[in-house]
C-alpha atoms as a PDB file:
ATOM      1  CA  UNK A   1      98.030  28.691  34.538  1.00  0.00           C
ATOM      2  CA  UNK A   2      98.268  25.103  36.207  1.00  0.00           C
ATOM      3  CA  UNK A   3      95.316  26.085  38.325  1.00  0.00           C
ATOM      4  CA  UNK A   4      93.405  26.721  35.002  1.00  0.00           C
ATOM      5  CA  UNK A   5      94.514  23.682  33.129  1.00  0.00           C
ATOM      6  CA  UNK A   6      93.680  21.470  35.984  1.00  0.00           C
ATOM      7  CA  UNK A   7      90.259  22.795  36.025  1.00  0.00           C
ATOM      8  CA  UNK A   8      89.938  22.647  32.242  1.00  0.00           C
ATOM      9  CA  UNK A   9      90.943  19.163  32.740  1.00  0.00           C
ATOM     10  CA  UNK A  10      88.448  18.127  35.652  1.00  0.00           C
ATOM     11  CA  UNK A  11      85.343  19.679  33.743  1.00  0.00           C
ATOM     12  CA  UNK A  12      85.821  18.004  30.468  1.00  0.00           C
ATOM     13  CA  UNK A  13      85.608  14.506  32.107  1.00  0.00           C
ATOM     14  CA  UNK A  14      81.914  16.037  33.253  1.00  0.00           C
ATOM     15  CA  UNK A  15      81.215  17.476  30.258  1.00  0.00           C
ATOM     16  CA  UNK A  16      81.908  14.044  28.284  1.00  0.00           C
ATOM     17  CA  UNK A  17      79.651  12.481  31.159  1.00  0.00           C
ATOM     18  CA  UNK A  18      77.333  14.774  31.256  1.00  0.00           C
ATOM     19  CA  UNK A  19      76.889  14.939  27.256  1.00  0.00           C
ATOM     20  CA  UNK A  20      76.440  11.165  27.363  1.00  0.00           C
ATOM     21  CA  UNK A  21      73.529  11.613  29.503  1.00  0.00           C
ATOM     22  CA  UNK A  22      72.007  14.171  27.313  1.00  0.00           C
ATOM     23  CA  UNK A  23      72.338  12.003  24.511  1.00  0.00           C
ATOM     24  CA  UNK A  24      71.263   9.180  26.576  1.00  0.00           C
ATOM     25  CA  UNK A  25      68.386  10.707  27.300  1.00  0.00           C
ATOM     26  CA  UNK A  26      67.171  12.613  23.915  1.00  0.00           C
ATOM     27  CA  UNK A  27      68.219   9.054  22.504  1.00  0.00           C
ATOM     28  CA  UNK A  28      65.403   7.414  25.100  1.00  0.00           C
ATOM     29  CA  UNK A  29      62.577  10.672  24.575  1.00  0.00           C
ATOM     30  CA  UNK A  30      63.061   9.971  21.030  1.00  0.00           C
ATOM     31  CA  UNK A  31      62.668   6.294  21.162  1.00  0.00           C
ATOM     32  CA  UNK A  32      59.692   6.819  23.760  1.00  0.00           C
ATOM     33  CA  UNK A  33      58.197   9.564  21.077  1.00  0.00           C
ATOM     34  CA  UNK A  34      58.605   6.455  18.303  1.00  0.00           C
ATOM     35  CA  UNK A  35      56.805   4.174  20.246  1.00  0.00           C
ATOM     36  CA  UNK A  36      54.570   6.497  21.148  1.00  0.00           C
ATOM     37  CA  UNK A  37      53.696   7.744  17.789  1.00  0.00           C
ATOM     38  CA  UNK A  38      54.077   4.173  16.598  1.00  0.00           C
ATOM     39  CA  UNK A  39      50.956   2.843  18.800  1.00  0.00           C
ATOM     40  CA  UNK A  40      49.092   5.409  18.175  1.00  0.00           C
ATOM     41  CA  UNK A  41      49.707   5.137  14.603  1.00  0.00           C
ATOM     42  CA  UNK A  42      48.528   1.227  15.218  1.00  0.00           C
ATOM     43  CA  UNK A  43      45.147   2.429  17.362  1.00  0.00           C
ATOM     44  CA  UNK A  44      44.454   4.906  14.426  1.00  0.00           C
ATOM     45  CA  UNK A  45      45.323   2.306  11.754  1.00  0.00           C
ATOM     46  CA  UNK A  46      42.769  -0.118  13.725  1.00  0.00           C
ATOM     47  CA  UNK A  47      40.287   2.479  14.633  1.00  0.00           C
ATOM     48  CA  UNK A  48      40.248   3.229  10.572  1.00  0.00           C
ATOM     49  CA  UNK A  49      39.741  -0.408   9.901  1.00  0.00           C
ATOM     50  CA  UNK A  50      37.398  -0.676  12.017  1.00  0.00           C
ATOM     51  CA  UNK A  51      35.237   2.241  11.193  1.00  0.00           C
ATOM     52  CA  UNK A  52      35.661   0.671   7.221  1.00  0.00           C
ATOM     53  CA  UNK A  53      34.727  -2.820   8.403  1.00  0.00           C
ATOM     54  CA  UNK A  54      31.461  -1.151  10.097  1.00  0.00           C
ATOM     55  CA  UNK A  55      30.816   0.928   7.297  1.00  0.00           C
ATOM     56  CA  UNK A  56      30.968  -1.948   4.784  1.00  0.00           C
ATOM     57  CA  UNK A  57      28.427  -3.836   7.232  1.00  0.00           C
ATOM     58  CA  UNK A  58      26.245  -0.899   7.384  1.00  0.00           C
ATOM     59  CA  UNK A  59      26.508  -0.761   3.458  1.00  0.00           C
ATOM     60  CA  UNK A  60      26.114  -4.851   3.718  1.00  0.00           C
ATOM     61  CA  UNK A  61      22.754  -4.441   5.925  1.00  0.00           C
ATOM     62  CA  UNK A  62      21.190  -1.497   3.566  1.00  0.00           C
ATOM     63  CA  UNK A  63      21.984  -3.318   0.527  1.00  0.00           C
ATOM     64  CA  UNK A  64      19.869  -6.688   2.358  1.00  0.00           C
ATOM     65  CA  UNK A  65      17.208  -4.365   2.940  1.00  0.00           C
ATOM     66  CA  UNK A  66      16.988  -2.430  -0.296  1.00  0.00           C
ATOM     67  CA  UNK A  67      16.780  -5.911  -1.572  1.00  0.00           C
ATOM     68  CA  UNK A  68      14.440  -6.710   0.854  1.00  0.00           C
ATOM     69  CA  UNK A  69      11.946  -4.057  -0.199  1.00  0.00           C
ATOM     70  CA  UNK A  70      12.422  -4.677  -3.454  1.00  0.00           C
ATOM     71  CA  UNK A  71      11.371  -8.164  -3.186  1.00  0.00           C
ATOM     72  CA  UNK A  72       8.166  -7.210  -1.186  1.00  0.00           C
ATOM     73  CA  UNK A  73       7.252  -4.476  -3.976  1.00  0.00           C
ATOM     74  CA  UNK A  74       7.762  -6.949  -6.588  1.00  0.00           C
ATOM     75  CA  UNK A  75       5.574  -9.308  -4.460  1.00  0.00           C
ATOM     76  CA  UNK A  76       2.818  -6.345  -3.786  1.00  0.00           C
ATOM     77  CA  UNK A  77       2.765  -5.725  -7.189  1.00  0.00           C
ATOM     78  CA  UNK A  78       2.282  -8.899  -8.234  1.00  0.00           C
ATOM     79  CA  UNK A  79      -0.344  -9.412  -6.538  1.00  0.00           C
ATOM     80  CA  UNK A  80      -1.783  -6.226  -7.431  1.00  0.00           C
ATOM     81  CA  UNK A  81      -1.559  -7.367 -10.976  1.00  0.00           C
ATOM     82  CA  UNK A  82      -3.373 -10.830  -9.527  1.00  0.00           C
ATOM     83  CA  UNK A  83      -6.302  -9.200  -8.416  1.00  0.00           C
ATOM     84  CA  UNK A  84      -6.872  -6.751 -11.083  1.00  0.00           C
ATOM     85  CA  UNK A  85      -6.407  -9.604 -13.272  1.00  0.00           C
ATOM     86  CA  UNK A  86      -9.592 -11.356 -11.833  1.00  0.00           C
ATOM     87  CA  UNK A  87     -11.322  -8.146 -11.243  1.00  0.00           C
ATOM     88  CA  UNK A  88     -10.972  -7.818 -14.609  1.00  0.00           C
ATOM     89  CA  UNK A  89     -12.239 -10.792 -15.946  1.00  0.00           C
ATOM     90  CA  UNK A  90     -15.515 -10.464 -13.745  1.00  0.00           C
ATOM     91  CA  UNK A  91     -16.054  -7.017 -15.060  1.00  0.00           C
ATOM     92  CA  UNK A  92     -15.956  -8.814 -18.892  1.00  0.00           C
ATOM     93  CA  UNK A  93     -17.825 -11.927 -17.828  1.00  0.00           C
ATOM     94  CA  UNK A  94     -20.418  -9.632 -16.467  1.00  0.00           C
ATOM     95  CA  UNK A  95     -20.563  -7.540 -19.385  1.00  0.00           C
ATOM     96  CA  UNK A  96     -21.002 -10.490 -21.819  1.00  0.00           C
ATOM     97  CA  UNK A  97     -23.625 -12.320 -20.218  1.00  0.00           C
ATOM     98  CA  UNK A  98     -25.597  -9.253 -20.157  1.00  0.00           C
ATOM     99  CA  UNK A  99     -24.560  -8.474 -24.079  1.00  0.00           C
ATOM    100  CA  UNK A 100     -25.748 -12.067 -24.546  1.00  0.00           C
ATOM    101  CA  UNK A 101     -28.698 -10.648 -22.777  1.00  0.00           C
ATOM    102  CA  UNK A 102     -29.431  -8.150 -25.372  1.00  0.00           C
ATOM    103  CA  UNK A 103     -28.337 -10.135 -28.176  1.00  0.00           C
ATOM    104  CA  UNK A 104     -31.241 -12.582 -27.577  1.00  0.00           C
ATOM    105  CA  UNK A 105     -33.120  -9.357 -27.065  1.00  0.00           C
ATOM    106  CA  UNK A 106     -32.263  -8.615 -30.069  1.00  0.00           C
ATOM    107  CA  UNK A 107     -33.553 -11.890 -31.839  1.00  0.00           C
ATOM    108  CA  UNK A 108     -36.526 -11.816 -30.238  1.00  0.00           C
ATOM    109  CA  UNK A 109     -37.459  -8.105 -31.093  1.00  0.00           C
ATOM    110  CA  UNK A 110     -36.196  -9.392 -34.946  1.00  0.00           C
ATOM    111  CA  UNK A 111     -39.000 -12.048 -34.898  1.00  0.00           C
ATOM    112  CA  UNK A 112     -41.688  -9.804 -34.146  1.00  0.00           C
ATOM    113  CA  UNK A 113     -40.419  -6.887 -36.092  1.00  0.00           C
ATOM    114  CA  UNK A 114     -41.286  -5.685 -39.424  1.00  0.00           C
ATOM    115  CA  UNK A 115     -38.867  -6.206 -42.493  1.00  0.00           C
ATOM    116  CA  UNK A 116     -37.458  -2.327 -41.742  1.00  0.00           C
ATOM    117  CA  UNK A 117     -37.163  -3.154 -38.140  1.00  0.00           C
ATOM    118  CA  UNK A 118     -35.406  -6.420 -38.582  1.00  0.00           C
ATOM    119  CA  UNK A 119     -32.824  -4.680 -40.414  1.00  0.00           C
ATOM    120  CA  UNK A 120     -31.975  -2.028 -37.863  1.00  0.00           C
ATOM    121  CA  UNK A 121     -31.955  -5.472 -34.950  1.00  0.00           C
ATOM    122  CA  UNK A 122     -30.286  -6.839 -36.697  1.00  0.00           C
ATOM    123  CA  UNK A 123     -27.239  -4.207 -37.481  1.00  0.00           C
ATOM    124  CA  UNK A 124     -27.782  -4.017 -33.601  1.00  0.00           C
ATOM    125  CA  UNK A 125     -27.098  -7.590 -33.113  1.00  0.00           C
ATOM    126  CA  UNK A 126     -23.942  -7.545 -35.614  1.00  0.00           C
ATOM    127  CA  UNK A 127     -22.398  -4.402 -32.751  1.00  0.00           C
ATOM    128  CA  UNK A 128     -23.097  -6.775 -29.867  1.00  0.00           C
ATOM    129  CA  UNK A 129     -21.251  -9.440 -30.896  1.00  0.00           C
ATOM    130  CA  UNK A 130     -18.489  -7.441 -31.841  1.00  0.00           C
ATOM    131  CA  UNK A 131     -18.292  -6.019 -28.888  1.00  0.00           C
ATOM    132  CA  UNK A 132     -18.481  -9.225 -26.822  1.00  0.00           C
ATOM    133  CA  UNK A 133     -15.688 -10.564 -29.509  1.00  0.00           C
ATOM    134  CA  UNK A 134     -13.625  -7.376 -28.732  1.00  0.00           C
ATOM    135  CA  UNK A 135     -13.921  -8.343 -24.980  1.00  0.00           C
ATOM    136  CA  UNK A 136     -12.996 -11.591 -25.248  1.00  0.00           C
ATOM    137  CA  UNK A 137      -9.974 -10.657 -27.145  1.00  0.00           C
ATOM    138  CA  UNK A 138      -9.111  -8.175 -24.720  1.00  0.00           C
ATOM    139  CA  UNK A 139      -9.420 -11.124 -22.191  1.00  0.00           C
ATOM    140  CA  UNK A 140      -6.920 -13.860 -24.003  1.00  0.00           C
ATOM    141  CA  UNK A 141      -4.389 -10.646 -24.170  1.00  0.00           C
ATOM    142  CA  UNK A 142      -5.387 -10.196 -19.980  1.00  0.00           C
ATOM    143  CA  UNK A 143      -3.820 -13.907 -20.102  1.00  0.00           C
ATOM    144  CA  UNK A 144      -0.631 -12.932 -21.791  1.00  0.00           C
ATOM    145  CA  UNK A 145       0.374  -9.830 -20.372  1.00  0.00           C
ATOM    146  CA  UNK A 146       3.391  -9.215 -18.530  1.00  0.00           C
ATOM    147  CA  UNK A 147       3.157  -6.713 -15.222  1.00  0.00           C
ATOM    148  CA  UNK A 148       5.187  -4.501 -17.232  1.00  0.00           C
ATOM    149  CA  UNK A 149       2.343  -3.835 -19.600  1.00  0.00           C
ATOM    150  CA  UNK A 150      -0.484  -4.276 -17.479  1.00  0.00           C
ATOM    151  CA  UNK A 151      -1.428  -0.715 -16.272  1.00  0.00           C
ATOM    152  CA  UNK A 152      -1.376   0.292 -19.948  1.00  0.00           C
ATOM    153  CA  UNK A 153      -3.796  -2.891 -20.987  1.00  0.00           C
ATOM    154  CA  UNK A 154      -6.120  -2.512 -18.177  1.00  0.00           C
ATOM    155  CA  UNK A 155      -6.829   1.143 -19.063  1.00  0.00           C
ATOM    156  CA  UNK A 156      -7.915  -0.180 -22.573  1.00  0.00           C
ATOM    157  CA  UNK A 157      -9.470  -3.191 -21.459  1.00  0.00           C
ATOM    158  CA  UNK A 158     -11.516  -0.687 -18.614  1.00  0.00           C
ATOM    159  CA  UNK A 159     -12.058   2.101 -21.618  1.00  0.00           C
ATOM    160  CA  UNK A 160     -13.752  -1.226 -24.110  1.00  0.00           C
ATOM    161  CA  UNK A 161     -15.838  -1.946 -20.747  1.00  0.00           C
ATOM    162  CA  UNK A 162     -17.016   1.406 -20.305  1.00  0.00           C
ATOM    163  CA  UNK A 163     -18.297   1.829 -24.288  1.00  0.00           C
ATOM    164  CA  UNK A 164     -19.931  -1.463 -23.746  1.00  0.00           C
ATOM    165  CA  UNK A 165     -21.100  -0.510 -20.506  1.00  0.00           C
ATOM    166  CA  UNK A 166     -22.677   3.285 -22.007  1.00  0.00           C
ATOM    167  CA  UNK A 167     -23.747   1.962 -25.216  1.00  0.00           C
ATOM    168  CA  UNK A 168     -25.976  -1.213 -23.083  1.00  0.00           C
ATOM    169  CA  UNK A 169     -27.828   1.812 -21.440  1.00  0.00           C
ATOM    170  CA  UNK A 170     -29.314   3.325 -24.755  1.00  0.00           C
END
């Protein structure tokens, strides 16, 4: 039984040592595995801030550019609304020089004209002028409008021209 005890007394010393060494070295993997999982928790952490800091400069850049386009549509338009504007006012300075044209058509025809004729000149002299009053109305609204408004008024401006326009030709 000595024999036994001795040996159950020269492998617990090497057990003891040889546990310390296992816990020494499950106590190092595990403090590797922290720092491990630690920096890569850090890269991920950064790579995630970085992907948010270039998404928010992606959103920064499309944002300057939406505004961008905005800008030049607002400036197309604009100018759009410029141009049409003096288009416009040619088409109505046109048509009332040549209602001014009929007009003193008009008076001359009433000169000549017998008493029933005069009468019918002159009820066509009386529609001239009111058109060439409607399209100068139409013009000191052409002044006034906003680009909001302005496809609306130009159709009804363009629709005035074009009765004018048909009702010259009779």
């Amino acid at each position: 039984m000595a024999a036994q005890t001795s040996c159950h007394k020269t492998s617990t010393p090497n057990l003891i040592s040889i546990m310390k060494k296992i816990t020494w070295l499950v106590a190092s993997l595990m403090l590797m595995g922290t720092v491990t999982f630690t920096s890569c928790s850090e890269k991920t952490k950064d790579s995630a801030n970085e992907t948010v800091e270039e998404a928010k400069d992606d959103m920064d850049e499309n944002v300057a550019d939406a505004k961008a386009d905005i800008k030049e549509a607002g400036d197309d338009f604009e100018a759009k609304v410029k141009k049409d504007k003096a288009d416009l006012k040619e088409n109505i300075d046109e048509a009332v020089a040549k209602i001014d044209a009929k007009i003193e058509e008009a008076d001359a025809k009433m000169d000549k004209a017998a008493e029933k004729e005069k009468a019918k000149w002159k009820e066509r002299k009386a529609e001239l002028n009111k058109e060439k009053e409607d399209l100068k109305e139409s013009w000191k609204e052409t002044e006034n409008e906003t680009a909001d408004k302005w496809d609306n008024f130009k159709a009804k401006t363009q629709a005035k021209l074009d009765k004018v326009k048909a009702d010259l030709k009779d």
